[in-house]
Each structure stands twice: as structure tokens, then as C-alpha cells.
C-alpha atoms as a PDB file:
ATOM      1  CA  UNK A   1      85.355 105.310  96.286  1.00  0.00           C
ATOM      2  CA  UNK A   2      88.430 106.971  94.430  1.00  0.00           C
ATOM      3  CA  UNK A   3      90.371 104.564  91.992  1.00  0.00           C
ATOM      4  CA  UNK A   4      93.526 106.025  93.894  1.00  0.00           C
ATOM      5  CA  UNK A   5      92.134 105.439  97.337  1.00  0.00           C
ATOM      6  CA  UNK A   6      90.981 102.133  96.550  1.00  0.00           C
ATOM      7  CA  UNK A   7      94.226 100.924  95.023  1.00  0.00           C
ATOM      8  CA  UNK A   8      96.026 102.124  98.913  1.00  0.00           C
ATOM      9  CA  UNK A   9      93.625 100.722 100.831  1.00  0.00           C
ATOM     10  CA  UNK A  10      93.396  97.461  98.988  1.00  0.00           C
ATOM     11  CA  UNK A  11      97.201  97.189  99.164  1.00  0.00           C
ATOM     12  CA  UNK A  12      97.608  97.224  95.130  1.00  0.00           C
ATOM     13  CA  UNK A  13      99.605 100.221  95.277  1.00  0.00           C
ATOM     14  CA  UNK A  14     101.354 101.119  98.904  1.00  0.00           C
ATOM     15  CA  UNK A  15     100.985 104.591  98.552  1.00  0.00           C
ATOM     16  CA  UNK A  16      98.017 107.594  97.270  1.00  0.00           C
ATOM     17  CA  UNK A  17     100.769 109.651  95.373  1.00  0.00           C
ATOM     18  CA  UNK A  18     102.229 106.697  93.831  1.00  0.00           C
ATOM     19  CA  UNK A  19      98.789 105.319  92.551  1.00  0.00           C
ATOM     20  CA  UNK A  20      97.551 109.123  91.264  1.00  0.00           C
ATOM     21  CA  UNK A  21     101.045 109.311  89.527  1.00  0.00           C
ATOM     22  CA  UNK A  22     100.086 105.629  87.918  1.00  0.00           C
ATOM     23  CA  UNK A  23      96.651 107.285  86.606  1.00  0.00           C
ATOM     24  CA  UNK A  24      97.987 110.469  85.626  1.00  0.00           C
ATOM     25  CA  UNK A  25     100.420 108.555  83.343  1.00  0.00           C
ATOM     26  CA  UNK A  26      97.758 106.626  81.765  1.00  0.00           C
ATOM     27  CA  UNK A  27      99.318 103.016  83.281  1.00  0.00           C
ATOM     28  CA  UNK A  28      95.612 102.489  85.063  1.00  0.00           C
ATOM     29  CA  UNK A  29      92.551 101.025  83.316  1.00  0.00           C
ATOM     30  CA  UNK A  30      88.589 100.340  84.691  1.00  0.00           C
ATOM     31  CA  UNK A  31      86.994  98.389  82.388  1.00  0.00           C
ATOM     32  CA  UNK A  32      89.445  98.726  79.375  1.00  0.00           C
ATOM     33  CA  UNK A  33      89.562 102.474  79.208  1.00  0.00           C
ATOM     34  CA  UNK A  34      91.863 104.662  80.613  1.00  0.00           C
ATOM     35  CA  UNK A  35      91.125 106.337  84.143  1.00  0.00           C
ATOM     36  CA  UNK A  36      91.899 109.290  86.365  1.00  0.00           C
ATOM     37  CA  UNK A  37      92.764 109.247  90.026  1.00  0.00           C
ATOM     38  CA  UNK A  38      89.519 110.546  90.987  1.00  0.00           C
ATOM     39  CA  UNK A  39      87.020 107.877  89.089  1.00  0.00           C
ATOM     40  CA  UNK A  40      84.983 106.093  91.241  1.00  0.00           C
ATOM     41  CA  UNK A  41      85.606 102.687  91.524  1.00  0.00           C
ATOM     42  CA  UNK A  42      82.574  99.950  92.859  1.00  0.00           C
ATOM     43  CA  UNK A  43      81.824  96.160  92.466  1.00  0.00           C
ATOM     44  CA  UNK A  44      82.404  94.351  89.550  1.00  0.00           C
ATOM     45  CA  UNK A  45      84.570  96.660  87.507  1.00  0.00           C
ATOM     46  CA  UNK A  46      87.891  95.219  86.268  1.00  0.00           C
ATOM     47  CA  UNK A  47      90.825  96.570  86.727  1.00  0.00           C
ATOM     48  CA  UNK A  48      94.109  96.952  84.636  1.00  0.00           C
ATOM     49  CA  UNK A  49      97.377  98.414  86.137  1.00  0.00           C
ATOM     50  CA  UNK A  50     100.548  98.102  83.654  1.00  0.00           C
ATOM     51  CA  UNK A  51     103.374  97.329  86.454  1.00  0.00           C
ATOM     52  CA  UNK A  52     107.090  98.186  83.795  1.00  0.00           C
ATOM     53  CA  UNK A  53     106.157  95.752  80.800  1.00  0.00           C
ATOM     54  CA  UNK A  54     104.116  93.390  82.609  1.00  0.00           C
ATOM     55  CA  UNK A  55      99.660  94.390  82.774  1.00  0.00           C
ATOM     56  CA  UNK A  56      97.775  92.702  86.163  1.00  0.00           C
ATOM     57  CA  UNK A  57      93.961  92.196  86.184  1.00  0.00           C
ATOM     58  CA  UNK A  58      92.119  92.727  88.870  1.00  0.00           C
ATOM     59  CA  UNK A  59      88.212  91.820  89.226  1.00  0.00           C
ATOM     60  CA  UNK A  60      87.218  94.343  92.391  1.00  0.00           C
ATOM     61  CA  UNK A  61      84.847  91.935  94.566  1.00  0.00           C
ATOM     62  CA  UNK A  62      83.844  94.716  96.985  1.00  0.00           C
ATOM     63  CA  UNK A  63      84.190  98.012  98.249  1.00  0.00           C
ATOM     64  CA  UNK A  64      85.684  99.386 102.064  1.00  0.00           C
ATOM     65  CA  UNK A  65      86.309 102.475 103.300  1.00  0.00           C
ATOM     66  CA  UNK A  66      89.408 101.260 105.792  1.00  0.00           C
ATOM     67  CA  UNK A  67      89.550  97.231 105.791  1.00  0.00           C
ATOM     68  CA  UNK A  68      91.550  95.324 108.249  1.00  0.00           C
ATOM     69  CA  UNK A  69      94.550  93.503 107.066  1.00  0.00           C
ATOM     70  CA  UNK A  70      92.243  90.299 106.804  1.00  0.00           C
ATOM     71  CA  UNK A  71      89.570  91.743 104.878  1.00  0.00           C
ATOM     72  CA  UNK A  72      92.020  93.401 102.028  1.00  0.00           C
ATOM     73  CA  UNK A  73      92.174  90.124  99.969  1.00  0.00           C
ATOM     74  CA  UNK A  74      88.120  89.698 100.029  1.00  0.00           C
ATOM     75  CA  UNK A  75      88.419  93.125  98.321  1.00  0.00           C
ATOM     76  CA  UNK A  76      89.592  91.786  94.998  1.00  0.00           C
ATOM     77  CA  UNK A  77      90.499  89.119  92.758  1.00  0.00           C
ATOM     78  CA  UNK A  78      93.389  88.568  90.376  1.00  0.00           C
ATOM     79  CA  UNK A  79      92.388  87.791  86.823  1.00  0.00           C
END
């Protein structure tokens, strides 16, 4: 799946646009290097997202194409 549409449809990010503009301004990591909107994203990689001056870690447990709002916090972890 897309970084971008993984970071929507896990909730991370509430919108596409808003998560692309994120990776386009280099403020979104997988795996400690620096990603674009379209890198696919799977199970295991770690995630870094620099939110102003403050950097969340997020372990991605598993992959969904549209989860329910009771699945979305089996998609990841916070590290």
C-alpha cells in the first residue's frame, strides 16, 4: 500500500493531501530514510512522522485496504 494511503486509512494523518504534502516536505521517514508519498509501505517497517518540533514512531503491525474504525489501532503501534 501507498505510505500516503496508509497514513489516511490508519487515521495518522486525516487527510491524502495533507499526508503527500508531509512526504513531499521530507517530514516522513520508513525505516530512517526519507520517503515519498508513493512508497509502499508493509509489515514491520517503522515509521517516523516529524509533527512541528516533536518526531512520533510508529511500528506498522499490519496492512488493510479500508479497516473499520475497530481494526485501525491493530494497524500500528506507537514506539
Amino acid at each position: 500500500m501507498r505510505l500516503d494511503k496508509f497514513l489516511k486509512v490508519s487515521r495518522i494523518i486525516k487527510r491524502r493531501t495533507i499526508a503527500n504534502q508531509a512526504c513531499d516536505q521530507g517530514r516522513v521517514k520508513i525505516n530512517g530514510r526519507v520517503a515519498k508519498a508513493a512508497a509502499e509501505v508493509k509489515a514491520g517497517d517503522v515509521l517516523e512522522i516529524q509533527f512541528g518540533d516533536r518526531v512520533m514512531r510508529y511500528q506498522i503491525l499490519q496492512v488493510v485496504e479500508s479497516p473499520s474504525k475497530e481494526q485501525v489501532s491493530e494497524l500500528y503501534k506507537v514506539i
